[in-house]
N, C-alpha and C. Protein backbone atom coordinates (compact mmCIF):
# COMPACT_ATOMS: atom_id res chain seq x y z
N UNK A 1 5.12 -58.78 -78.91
CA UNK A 1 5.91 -59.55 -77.98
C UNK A 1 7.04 -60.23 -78.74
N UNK A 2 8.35 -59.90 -78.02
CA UNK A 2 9.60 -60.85 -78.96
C UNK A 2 9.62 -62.62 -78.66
N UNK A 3 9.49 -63.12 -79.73
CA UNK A 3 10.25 -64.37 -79.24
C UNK A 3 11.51 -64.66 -79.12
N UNK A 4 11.69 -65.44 -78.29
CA UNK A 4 13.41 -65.73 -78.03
C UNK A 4 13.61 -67.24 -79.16
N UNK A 5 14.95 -67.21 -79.39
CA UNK A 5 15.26 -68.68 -80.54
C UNK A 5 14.73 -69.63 -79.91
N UNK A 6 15.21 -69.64 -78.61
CA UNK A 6 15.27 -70.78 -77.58
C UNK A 6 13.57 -71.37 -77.58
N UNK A 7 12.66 -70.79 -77.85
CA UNK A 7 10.81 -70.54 -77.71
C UNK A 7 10.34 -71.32 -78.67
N UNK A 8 11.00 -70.79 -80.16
CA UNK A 8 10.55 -71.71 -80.70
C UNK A 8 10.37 -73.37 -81.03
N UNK A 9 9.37 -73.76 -81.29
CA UNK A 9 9.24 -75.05 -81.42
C UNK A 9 9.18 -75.76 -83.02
N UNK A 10 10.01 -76.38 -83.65
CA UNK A 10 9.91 -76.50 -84.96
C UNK A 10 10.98 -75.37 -85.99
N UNK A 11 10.46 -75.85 -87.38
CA UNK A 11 10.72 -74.90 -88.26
C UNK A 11 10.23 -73.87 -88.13
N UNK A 12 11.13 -72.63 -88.35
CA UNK A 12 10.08 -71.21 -88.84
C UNK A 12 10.83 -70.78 -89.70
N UNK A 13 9.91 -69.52 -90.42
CA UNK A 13 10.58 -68.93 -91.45
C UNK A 13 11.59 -67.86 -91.19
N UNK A 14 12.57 -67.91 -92.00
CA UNK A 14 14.08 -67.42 -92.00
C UNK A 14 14.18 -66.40 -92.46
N UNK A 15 14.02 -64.67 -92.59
CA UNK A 15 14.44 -64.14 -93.66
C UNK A 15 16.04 -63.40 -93.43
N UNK A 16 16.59 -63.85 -94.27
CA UNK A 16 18.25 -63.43 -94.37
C UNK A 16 18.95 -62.17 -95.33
N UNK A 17 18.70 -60.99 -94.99
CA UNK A 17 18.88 -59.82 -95.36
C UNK A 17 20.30 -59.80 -95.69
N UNK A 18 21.06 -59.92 -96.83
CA UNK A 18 22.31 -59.66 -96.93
C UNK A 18 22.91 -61.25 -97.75
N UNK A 19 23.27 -61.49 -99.01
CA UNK A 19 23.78 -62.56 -99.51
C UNK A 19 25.09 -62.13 -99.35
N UNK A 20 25.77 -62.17 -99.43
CA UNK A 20 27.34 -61.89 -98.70
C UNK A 20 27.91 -63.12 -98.51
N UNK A 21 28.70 -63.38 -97.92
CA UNK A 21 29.35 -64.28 -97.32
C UNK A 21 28.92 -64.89 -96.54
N UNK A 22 28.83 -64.11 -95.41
CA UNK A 22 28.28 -63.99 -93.79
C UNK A 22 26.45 -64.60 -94.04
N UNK A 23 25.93 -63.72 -94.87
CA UNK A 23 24.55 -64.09 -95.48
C UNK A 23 24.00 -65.26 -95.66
N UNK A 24 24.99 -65.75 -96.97
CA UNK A 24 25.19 -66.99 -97.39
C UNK A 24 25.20 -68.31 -96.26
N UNK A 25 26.59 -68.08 -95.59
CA UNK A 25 26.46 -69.50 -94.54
C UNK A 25 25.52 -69.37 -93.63
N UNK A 26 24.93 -67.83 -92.50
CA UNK A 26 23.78 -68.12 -91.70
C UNK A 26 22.55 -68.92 -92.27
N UNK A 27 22.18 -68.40 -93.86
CA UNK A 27 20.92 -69.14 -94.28
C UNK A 27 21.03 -70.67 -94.61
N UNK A 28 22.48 -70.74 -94.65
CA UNK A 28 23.10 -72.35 -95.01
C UNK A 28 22.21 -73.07 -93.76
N UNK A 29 22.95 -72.22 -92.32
CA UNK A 29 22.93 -73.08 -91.31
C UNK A 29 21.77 -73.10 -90.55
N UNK A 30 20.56 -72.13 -91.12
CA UNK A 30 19.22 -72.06 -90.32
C UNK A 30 18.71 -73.02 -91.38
N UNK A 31 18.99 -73.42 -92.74
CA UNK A 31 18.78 -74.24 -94.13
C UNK A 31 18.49 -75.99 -93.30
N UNK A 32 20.01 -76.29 -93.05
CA UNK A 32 20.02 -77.54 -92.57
C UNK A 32 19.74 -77.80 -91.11
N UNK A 33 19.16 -76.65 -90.69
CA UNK A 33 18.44 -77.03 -89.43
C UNK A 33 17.03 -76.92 -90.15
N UNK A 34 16.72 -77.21 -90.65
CA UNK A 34 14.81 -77.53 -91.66
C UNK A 34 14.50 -76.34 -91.78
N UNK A 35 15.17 -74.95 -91.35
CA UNK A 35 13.97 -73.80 -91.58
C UNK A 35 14.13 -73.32 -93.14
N UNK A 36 12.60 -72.93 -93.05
CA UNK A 36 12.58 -72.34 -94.83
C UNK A 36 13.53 -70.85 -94.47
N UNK A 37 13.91 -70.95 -95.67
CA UNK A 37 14.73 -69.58 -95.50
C UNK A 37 14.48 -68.76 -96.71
N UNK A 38 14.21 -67.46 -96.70
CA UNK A 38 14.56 -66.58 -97.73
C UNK A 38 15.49 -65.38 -97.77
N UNK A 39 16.26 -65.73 -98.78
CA UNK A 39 17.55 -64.88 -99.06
C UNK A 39 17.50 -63.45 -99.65
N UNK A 40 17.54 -62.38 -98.76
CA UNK A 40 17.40 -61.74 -99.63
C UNK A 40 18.58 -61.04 -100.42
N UNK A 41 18.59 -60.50 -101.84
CA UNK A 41 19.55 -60.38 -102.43
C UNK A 41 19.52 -59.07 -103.56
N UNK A 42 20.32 -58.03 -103.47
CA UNK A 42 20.58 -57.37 -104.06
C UNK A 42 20.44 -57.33 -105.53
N UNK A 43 21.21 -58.04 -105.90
CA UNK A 43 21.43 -58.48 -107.28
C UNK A 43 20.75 -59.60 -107.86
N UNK A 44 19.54 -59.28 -108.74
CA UNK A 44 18.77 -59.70 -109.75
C UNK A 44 19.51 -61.29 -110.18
N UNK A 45 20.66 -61.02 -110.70
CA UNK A 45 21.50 -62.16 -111.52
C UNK A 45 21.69 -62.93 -110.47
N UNK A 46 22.39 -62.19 -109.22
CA UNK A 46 22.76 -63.19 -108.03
C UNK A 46 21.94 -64.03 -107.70
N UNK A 47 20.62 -63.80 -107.49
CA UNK A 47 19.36 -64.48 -106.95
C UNK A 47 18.91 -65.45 -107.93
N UNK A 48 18.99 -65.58 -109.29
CA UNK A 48 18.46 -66.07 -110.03
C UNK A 48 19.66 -67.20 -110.12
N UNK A 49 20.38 -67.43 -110.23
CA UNK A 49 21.66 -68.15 -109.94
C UNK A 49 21.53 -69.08 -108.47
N UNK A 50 21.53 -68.55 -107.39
CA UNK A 50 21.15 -69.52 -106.28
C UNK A 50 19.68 -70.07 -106.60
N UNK A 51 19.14 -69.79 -107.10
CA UNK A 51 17.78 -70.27 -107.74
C UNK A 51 17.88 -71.65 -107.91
N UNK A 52 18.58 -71.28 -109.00
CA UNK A 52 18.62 -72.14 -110.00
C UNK A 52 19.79 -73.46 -110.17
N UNK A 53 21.06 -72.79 -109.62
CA UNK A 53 22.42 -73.53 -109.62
C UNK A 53 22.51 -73.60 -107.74
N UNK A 54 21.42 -73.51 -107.01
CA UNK A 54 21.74 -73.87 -105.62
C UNK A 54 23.26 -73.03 -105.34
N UNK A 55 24.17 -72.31 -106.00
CA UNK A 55 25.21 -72.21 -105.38
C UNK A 55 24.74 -70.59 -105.52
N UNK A 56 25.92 -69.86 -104.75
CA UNK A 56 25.81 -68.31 -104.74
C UNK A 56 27.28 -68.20 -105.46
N UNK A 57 26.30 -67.03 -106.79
CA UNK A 57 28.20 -67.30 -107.69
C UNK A 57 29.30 -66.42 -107.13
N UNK A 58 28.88 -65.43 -106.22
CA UNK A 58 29.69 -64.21 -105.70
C UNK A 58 30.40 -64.81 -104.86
N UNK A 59 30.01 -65.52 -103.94
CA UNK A 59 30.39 -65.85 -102.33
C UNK A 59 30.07 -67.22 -101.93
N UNK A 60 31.56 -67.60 -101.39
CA UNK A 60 31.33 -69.23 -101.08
C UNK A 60 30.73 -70.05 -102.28
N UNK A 61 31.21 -70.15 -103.27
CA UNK A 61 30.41 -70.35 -104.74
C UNK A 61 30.62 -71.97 -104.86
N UNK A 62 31.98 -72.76 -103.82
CA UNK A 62 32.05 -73.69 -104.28
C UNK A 62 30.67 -75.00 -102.90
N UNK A 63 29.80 -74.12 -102.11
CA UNK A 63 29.14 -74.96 -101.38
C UNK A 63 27.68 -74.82 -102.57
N UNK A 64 27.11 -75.96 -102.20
CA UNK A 64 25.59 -76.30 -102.53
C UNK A 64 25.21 -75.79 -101.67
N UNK A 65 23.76 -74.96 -101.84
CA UNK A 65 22.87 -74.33 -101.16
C UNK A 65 22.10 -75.83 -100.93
N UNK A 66 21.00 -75.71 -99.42
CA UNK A 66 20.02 -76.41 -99.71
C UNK A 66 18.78 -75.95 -100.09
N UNK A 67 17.58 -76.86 -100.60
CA UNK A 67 16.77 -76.19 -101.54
C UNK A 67 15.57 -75.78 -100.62
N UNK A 68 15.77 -75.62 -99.17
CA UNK A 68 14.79 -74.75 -98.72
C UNK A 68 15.46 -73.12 -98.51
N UNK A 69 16.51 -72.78 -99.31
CA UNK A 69 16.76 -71.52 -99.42
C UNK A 69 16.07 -70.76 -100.53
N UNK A 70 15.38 -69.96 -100.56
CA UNK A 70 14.71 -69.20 -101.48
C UNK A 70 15.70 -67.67 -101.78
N UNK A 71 15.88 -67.28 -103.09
CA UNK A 71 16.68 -66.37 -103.11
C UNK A 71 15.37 -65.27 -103.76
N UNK A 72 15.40 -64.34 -103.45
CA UNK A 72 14.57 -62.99 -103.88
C UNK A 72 15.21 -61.40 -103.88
N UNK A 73 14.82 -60.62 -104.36
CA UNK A 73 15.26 -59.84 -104.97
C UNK A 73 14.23 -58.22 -104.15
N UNK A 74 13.20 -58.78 -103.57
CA UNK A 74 12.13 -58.20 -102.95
C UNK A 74 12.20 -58.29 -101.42
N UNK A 75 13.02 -57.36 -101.22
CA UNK A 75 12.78 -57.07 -99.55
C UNK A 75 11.15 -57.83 -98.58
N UNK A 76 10.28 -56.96 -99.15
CA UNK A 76 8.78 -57.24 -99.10
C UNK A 76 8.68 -58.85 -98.96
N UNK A 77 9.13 -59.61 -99.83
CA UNK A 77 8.85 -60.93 -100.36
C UNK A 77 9.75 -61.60 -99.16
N UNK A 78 11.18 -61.32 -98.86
CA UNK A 78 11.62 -61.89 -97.70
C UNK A 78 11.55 -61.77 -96.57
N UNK A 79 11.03 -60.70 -95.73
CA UNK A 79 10.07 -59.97 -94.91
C UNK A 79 8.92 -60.73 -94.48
N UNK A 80 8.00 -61.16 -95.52
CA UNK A 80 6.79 -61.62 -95.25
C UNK A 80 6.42 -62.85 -94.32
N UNK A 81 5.93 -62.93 -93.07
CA UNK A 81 5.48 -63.82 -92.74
C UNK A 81 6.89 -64.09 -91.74
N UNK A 82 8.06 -63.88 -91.80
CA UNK A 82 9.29 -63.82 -91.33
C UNK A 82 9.44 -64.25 -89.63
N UNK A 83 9.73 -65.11 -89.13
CA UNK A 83 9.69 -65.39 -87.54
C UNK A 83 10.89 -64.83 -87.14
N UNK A 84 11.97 -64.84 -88.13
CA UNK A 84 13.55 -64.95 -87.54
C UNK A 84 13.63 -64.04 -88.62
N UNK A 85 14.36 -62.59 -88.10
CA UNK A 85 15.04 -62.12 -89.39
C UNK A 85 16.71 -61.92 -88.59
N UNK A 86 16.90 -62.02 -90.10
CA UNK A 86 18.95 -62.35 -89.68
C UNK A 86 19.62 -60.83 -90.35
N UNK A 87 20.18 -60.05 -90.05
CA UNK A 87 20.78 -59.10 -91.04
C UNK A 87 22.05 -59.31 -91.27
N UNK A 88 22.89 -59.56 -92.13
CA UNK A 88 23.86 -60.00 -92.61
C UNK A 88 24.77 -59.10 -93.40
């Protein structure tokens, strides 16, 4: 059965297929609405970088991530458990 956005009640988990640009600000903006989010990301270096430096060095490099963005490298890993997936 699909849920609609509108259904949910609370935080849920975010997974955001695509660090990009586009990538980047949706997980920003499901971020500072409280949901955990996980990013998923192509590039090894890229991910380890929003990790770590909260920013994404490719795209939009000069915003702070917030730190319920999780960046991963594992489809599987951002997938998991997933209420909302975003493709970006």
């Amino acid at each position: 059965m699909a849920v609609q956005v509108g259904e949910m009640d609370g935080p849920v988990r975010v997974a955001v297929v695509g660090a990009g640009a586009f990538g980047t600000a949706l997980a920003t903006v499901a971020a500072r609405n409280q949901h955990s989010v996980f990013l998923f990301c192509r590039d090894e270096e890229q991910a380890e970088a929003i990790n770590t430096t909260r920013r994404n060095p490719k795209y939009l490099s000069e915003f702070d991530l917030p730190e319920t963005i999780q960046a991963t490298t594992s489809l599987a890993e951002a997938l998991a458990g997933a209420q909302l997936v975003i493709l970006a």
